[in-house]
PDB file of N, CA and C in Angstrom:
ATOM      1  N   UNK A   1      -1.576 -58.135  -7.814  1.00  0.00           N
ATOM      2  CA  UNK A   1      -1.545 -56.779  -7.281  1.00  0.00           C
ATOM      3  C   UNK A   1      -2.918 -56.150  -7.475  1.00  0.00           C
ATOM      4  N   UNK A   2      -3.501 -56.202  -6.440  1.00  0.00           N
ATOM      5  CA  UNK A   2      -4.527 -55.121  -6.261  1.00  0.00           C
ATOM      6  C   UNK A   2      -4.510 -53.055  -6.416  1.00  0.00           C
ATOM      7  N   UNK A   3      -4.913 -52.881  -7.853  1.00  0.00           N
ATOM      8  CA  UNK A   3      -4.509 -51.452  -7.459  1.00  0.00           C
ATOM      9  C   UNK A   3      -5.392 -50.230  -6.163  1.00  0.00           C
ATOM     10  N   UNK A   4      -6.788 -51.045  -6.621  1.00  0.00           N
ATOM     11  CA  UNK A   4      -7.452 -50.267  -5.483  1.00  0.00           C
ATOM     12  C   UNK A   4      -6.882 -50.012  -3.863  1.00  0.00           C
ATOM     13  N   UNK A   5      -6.295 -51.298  -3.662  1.00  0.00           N
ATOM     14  CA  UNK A   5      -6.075 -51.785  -2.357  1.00  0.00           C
ATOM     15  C   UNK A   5      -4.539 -50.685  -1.739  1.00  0.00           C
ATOM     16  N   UNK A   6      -4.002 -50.394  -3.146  1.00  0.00           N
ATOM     17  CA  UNK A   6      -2.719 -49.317  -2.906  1.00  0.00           C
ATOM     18  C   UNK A   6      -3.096 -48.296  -2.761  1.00  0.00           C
ATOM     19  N   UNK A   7      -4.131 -47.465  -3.717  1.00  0.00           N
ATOM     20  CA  UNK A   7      -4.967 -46.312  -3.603  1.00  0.00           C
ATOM     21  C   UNK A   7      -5.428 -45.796  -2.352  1.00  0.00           C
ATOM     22  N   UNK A   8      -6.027 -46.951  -1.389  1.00  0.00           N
ATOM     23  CA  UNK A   8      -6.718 -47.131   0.038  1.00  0.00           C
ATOM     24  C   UNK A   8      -5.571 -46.708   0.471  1.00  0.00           C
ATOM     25  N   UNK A   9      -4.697 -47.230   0.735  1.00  0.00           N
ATOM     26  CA  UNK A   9      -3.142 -46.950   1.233  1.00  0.00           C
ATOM     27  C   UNK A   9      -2.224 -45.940   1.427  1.00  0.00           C
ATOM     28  N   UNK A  10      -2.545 -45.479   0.002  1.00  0.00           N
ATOM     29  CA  UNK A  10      -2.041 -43.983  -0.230  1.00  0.00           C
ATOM     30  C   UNK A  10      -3.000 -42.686   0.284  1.00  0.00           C
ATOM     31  N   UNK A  11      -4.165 -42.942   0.004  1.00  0.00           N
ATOM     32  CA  UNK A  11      -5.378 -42.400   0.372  1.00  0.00           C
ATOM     33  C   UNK A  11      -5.427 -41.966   2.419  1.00  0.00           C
ATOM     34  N   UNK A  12      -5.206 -43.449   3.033  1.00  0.00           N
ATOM     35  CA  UNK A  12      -4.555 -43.475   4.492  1.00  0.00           C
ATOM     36  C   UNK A  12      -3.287 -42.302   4.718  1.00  0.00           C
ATOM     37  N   UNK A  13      -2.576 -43.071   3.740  1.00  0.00           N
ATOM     38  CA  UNK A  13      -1.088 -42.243   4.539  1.00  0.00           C
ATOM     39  C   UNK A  13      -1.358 -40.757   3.971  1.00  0.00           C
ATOM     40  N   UNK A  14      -2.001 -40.318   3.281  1.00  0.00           N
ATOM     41  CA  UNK A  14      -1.876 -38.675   2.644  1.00  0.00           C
ATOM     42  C   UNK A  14      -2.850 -38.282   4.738  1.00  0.00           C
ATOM     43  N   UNK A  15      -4.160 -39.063   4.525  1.00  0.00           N
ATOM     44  CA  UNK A  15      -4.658 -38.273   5.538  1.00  0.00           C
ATOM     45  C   UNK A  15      -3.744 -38.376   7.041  1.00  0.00           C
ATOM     46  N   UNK A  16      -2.356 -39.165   7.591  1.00  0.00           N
ATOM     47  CA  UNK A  16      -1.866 -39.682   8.012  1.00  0.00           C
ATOM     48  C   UNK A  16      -0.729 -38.384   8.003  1.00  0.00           C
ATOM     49  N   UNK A  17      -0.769 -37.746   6.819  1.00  0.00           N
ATOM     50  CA  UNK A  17       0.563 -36.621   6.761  1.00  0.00           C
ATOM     51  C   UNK A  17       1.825 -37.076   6.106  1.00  0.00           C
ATOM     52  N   UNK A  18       1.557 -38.357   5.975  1.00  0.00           N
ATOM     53  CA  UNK A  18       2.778 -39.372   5.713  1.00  0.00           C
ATOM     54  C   UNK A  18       3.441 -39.490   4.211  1.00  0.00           C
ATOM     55  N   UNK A  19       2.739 -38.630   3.058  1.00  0.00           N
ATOM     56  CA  UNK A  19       2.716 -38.837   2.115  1.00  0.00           C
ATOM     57  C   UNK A  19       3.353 -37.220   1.530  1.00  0.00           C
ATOM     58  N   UNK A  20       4.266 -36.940   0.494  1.00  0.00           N
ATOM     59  CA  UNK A  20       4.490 -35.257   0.341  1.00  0.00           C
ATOM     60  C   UNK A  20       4.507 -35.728  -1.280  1.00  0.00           C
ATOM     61  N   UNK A  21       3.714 -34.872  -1.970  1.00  0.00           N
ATOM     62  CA  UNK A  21       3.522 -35.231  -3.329  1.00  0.00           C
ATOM     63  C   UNK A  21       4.209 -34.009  -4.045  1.00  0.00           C
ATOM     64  N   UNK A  22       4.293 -33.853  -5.280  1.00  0.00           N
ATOM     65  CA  UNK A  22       4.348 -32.907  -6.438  1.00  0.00           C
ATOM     66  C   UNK A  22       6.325 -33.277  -6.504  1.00  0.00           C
ATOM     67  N   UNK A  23       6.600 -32.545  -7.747  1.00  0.00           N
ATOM     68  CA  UNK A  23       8.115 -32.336  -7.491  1.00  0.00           C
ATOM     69  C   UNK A  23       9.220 -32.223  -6.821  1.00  0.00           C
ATOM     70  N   UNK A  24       8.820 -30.945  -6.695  1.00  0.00           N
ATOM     71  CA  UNK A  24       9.842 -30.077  -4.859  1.00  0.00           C
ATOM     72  C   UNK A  24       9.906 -30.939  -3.973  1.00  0.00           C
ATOM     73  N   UNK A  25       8.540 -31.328  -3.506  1.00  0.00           N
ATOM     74  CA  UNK A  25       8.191 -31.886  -2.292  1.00  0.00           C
ATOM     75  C   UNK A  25       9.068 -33.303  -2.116  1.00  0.00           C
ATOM     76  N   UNK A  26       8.160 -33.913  -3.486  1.00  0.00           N
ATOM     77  CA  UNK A  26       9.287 -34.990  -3.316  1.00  0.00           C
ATOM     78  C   UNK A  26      10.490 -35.395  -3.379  1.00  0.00           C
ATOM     79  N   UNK A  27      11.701 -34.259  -4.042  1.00  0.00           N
ATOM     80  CA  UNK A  27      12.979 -34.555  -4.149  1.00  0.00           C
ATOM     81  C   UNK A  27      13.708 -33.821  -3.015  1.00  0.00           C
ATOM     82  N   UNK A  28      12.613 -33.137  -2.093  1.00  0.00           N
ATOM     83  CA  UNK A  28      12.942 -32.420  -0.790  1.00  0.00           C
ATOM     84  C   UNK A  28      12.960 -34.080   0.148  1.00  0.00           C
ATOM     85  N   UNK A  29      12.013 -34.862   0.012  1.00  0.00           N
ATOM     86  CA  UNK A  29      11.805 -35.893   0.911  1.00  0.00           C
ATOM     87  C   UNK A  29      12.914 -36.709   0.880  1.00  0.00           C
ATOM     88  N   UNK A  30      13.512 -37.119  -0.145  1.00  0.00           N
ATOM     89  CA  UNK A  30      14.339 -38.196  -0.625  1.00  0.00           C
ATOM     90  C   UNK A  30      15.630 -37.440  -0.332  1.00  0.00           C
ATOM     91  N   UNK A  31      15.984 -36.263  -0.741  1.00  0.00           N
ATOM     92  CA  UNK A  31      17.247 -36.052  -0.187  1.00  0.00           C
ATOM     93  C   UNK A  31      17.853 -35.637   1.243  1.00  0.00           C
ATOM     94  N   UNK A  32      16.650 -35.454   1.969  1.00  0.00           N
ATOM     95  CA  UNK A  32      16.590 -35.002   3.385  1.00  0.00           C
ATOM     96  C   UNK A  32      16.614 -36.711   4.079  1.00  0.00           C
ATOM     97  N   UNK A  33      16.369 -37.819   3.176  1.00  0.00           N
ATOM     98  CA  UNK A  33      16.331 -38.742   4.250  1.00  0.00           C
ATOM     99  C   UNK A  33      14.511 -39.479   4.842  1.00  0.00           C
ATOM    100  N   UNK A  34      13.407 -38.898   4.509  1.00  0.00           N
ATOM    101  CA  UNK A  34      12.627 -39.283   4.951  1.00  0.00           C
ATOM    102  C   UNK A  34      11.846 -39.684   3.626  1.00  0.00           C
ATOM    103  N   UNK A  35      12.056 -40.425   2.874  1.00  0.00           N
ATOM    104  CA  UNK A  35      11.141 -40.898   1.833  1.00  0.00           C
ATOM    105  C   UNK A  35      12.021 -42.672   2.185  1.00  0.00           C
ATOM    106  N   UNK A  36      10.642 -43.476   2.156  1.00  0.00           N
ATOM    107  CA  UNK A  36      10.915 -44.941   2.331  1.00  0.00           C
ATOM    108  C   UNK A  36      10.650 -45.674   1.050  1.00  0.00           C
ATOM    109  N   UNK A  37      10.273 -44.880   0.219  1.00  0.00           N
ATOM    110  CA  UNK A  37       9.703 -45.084  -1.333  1.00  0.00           C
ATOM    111  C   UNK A  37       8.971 -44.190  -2.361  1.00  0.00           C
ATOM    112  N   UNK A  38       9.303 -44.120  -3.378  1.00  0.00           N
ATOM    113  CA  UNK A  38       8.797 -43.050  -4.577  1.00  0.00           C
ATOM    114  C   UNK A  38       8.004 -43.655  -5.518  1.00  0.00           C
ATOM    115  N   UNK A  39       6.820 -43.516  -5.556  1.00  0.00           N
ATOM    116  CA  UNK A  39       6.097 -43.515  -6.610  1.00  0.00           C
ATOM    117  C   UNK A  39       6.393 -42.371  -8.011  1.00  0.00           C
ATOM    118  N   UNK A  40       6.049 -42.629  -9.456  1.00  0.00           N
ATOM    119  CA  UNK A  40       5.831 -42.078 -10.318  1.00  0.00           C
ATOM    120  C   UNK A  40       5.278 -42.567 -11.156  1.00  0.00           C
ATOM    121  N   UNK A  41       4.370 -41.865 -11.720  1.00  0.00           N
ATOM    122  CA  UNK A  41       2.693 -42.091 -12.400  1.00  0.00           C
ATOM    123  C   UNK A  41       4.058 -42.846 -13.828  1.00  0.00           C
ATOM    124  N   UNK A  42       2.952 -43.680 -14.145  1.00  0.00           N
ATOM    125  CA  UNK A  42       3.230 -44.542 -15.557  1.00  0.00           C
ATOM    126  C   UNK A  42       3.618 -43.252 -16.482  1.00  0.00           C
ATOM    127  N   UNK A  43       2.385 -42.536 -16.469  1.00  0.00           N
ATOM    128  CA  UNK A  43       2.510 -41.595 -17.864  1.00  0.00           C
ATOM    129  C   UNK A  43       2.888 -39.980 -17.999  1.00  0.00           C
ATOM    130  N   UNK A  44       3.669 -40.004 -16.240  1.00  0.00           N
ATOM    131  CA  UNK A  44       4.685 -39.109 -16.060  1.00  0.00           C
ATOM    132  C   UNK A  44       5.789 -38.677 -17.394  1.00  0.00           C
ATOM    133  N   UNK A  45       5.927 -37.581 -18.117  1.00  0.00           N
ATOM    134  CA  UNK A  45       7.407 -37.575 -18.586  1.00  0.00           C
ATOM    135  C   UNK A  45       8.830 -38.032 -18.226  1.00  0.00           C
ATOM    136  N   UNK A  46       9.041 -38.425 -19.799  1.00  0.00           N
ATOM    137  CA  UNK A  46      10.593 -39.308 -19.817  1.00  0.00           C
ATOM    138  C   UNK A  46      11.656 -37.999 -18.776  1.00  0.00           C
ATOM    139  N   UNK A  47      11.573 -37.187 -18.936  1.00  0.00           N
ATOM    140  CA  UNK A  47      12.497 -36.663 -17.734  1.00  0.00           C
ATOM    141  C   UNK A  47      12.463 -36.309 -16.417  1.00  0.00           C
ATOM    142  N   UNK A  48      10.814 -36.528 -15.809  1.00  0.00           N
ATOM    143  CA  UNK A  48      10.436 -36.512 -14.433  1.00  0.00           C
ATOM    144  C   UNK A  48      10.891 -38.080 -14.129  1.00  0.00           C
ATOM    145  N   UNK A  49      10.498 -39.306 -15.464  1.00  0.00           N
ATOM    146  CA  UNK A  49      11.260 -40.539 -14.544  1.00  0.00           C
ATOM    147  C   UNK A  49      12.565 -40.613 -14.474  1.00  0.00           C
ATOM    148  N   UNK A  50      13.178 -40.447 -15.395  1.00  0.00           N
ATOM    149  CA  UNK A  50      15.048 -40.191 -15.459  1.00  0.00           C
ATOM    150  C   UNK A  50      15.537 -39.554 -14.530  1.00  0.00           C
ATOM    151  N   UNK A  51      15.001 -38.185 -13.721  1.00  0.00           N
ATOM    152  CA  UNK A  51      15.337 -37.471 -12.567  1.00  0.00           C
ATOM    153  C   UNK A  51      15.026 -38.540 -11.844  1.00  0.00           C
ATOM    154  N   UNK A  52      14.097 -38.392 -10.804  1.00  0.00           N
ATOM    155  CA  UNK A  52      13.922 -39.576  -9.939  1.00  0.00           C
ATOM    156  C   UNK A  52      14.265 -40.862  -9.901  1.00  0.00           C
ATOM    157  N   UNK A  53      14.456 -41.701 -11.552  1.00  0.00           N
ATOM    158  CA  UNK A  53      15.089 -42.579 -11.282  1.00  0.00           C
ATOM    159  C   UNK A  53      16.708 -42.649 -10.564  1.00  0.00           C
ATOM    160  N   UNK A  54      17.320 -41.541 -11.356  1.00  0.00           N
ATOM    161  CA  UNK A  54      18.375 -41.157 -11.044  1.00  0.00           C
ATOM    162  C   UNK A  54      18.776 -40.544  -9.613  1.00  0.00           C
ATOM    163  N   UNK A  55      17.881 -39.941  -9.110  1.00  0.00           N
ATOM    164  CA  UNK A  55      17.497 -39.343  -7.991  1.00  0.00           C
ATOM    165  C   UNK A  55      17.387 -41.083  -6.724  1.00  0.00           C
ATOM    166  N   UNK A  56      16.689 -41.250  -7.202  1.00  0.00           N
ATOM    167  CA  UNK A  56      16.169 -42.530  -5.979  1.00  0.00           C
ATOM    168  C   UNK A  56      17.498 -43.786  -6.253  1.00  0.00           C
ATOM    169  N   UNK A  57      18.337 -44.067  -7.358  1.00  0.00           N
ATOM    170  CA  UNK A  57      19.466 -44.546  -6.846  1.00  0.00           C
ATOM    171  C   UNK A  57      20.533 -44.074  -6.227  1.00  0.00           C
ATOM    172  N   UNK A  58      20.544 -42.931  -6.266  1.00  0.00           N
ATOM    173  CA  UNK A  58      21.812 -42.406  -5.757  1.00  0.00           C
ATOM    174  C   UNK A  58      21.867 -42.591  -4.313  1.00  0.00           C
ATOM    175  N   UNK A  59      20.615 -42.165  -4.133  1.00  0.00           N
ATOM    176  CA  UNK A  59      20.070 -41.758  -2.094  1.00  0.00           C
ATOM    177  C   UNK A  59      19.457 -43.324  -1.863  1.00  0.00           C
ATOM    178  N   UNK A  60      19.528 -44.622  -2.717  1.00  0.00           N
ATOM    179  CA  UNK A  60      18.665 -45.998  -2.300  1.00  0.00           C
ATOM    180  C   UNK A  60      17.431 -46.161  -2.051  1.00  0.00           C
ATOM    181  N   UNK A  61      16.653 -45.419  -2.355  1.00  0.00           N
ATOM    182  CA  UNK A  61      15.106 -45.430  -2.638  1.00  0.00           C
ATOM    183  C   UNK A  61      14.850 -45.711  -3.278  1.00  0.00           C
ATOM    184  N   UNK A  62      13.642 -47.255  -2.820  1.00  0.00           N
ATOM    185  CA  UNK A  62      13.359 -48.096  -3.853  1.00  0.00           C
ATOM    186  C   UNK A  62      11.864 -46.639  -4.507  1.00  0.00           C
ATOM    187  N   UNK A  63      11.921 -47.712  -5.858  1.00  0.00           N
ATOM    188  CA  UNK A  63      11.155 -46.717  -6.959  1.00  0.00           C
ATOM    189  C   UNK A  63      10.357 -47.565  -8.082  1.00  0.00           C
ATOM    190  N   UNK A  64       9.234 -47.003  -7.710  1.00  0.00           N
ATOM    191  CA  UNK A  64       8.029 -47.964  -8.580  1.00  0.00           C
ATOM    192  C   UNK A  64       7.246 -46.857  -9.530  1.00  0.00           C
ATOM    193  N   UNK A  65       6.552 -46.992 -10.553  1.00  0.00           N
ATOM    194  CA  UNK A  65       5.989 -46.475 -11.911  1.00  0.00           C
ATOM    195  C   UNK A  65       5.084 -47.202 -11.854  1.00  0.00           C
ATOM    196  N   UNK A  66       3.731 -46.054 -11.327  1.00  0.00           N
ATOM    197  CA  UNK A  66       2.530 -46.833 -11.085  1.00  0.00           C
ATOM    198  C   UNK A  66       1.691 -46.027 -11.246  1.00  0.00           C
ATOM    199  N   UNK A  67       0.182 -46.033 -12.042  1.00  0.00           N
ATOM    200  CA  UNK A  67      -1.149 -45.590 -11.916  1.00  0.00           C
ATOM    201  C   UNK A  67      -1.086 -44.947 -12.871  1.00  0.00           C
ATOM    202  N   UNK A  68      -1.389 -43.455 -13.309  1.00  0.00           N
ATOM    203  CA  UNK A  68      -1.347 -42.301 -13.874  1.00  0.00           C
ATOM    204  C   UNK A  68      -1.399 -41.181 -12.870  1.00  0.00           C
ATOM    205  N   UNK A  69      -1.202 -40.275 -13.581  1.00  0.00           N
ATOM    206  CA  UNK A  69      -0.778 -38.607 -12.608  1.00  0.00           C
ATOM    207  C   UNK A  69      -2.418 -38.384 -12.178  1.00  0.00           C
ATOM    208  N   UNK A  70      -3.495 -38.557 -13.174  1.00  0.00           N
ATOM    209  CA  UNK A  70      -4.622 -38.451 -12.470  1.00  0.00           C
ATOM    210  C   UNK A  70      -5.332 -39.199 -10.826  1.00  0.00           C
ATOM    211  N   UNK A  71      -4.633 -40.852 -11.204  1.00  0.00           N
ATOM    212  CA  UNK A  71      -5.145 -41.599 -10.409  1.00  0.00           C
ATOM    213  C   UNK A  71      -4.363 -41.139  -8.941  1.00  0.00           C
ATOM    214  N   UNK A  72      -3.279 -40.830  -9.212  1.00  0.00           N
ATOM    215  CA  UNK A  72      -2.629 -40.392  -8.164  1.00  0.00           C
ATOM    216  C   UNK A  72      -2.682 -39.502  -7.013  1.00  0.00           C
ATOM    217  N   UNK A  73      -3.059 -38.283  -8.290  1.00  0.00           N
ATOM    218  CA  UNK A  73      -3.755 -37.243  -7.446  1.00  0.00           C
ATOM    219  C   UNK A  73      -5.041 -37.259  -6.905  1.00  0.00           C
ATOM    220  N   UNK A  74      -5.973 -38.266  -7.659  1.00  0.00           N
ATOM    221  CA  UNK A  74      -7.049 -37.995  -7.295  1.00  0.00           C
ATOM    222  C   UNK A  74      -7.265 -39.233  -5.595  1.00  0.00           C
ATOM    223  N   UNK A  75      -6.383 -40.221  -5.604  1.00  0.00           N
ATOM    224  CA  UNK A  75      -6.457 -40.769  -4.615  1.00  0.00           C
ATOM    225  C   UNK A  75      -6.036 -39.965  -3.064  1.00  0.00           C
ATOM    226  N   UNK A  76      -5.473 -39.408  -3.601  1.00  0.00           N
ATOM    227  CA  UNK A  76      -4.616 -38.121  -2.196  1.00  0.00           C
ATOM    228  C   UNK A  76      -5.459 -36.984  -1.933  1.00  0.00           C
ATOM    229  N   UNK A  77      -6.226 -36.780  -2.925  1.00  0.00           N
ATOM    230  CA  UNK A  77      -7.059 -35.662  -2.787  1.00  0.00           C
ATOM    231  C   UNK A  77      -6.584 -34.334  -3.354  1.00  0.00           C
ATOM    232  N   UNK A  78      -5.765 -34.188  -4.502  1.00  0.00           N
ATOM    233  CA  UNK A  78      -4.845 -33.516  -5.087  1.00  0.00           C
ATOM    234  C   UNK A  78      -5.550 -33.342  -6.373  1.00  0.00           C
ATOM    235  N   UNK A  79      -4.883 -32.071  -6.922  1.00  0.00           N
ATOM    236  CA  UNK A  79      -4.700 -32.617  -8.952  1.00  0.00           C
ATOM    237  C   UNK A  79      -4.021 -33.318  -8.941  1.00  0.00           C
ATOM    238  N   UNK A  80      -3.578 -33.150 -10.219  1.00  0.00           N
ATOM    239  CA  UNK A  80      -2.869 -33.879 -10.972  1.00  0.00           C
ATOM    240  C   UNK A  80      -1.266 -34.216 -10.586  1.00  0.00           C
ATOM    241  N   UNK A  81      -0.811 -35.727 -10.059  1.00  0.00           N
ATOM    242  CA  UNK A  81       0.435 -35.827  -9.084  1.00  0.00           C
ATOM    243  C   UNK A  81       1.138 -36.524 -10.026  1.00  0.00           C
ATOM    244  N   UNK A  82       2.533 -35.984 -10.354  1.00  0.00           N
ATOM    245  CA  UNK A  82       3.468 -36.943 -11.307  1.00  0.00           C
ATOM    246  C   UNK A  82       4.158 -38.216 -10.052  1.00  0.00           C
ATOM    247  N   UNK A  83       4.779 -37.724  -9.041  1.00  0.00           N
ATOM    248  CA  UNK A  83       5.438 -38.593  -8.263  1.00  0.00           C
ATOM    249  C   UNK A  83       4.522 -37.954  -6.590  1.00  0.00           C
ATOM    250  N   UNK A  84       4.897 -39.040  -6.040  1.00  0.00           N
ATOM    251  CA  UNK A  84       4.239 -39.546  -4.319  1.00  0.00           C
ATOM    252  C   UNK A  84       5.391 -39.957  -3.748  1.00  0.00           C
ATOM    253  N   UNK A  85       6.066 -39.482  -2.644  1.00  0.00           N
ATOM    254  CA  UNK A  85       6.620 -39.818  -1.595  1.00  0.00           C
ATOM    255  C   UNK A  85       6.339 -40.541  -0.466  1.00  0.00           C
ATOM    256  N   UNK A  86       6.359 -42.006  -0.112  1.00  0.00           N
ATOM    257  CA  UNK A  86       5.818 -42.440   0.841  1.00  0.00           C
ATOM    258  C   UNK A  86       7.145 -42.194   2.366  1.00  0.00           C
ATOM    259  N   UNK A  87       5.982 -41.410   3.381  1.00  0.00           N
ATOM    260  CA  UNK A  87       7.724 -40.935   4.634  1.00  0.00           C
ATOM    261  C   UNK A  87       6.970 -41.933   6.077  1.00  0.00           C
ATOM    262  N   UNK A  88       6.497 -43.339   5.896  1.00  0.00           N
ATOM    263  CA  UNK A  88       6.499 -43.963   6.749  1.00  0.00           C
ATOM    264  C   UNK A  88       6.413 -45.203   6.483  1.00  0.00           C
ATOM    265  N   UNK A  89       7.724 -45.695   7.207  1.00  0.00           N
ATOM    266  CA  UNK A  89       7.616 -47.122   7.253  1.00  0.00           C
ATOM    267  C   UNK A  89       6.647 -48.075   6.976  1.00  0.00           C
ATOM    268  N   UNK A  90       5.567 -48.065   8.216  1.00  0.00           N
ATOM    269  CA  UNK A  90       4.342 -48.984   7.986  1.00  0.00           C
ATOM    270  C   UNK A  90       4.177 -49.131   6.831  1.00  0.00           C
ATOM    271  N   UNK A  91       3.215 -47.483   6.025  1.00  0.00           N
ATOM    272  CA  UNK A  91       2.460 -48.032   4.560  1.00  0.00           C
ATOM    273  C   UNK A  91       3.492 -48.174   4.095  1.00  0.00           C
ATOM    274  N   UNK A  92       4.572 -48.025   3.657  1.00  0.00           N
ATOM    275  CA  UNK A  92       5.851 -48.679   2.805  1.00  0.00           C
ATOM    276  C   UNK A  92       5.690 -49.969   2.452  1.00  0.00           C
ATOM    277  N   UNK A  93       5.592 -50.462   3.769  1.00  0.00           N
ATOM    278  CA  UNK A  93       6.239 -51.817   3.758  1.00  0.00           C
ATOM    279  C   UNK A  93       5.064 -52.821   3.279  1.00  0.00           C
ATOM    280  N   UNK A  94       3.822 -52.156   3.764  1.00  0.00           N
ATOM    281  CA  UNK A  94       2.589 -52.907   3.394  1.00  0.00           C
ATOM    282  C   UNK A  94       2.089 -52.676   1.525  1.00  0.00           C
ATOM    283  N   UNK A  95       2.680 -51.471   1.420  1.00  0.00           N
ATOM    284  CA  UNK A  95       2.410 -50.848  -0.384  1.00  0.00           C
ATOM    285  C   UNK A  95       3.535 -52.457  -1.045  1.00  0.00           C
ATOM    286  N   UNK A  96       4.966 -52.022  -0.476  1.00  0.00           N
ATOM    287  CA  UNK A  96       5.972 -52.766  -1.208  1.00  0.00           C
ATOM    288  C   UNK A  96       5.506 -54.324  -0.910  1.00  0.00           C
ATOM    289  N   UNK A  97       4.849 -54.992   0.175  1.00  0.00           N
ATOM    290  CA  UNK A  97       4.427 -56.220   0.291  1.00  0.00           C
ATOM    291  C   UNK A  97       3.477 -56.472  -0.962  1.00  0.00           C
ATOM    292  N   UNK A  98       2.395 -55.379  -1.119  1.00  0.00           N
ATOM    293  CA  UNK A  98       1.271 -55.667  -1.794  1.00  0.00           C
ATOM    294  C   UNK A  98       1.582 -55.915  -3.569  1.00  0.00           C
ATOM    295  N   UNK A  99       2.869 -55.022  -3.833  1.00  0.00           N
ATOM    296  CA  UNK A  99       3.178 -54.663  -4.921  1.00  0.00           C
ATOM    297  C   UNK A  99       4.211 -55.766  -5.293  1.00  0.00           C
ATOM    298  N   UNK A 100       4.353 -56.673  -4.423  1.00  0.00           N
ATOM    299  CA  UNK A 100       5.346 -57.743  -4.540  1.00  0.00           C
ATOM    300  C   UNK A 100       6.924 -57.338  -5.356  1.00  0.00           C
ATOM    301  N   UNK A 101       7.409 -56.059  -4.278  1.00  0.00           N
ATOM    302  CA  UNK A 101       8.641 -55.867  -4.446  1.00  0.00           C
ATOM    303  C   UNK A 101       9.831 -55.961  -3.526  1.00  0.00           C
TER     304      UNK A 101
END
């Protein structure tokens, strides 16, 4: 797994529109139906992953724990991002290929 190569990715889909980051945003994405996958930073708090984990089985969104909240944000062009919503297929499928999940 290349992390840069996900960064590029995420980096694409934010300028793409494709991407809705922070809290709200993202548990707005996932329960409305348009999140194809959830990121959350490694060193996110034990109850931002327990929500979302909990959150992303209920609704079947696969869910990966990746980077830090810095790397996250700073790849999107953001502060500091605990979780990333990916809302298109394509980079999904190419993130989840890369990430060998």
């Amino acid at each position: 797994m290349n992390k840069k190569s996900i960064y590029s990715l995420l980096s694409l889909a934010m300028k793409a529109g494709k991407i809705a980051s922070g809290e709200f945003c993202v548990e707005k994405s996932v329960k409305s139906g348009h999140s194809y996958f959830v990121i959350v930073a490694e060193d996110a708090s034990d109850n931002t992953k327990k929500m979302f984990g909990n959150m992303c089985d209920y609704y079947q969104v696969p869910l990966i724990y990746f980077g830090t909240k810095d790397e996250l944000g700073q790849c999107i062009g953001k502060g500091f991002r605990a979780s990333l919503s990916v809302e298109d297929p394509g980079f999904s499928k190419s993130m989840l290929k890369k990430l060998e999940i």
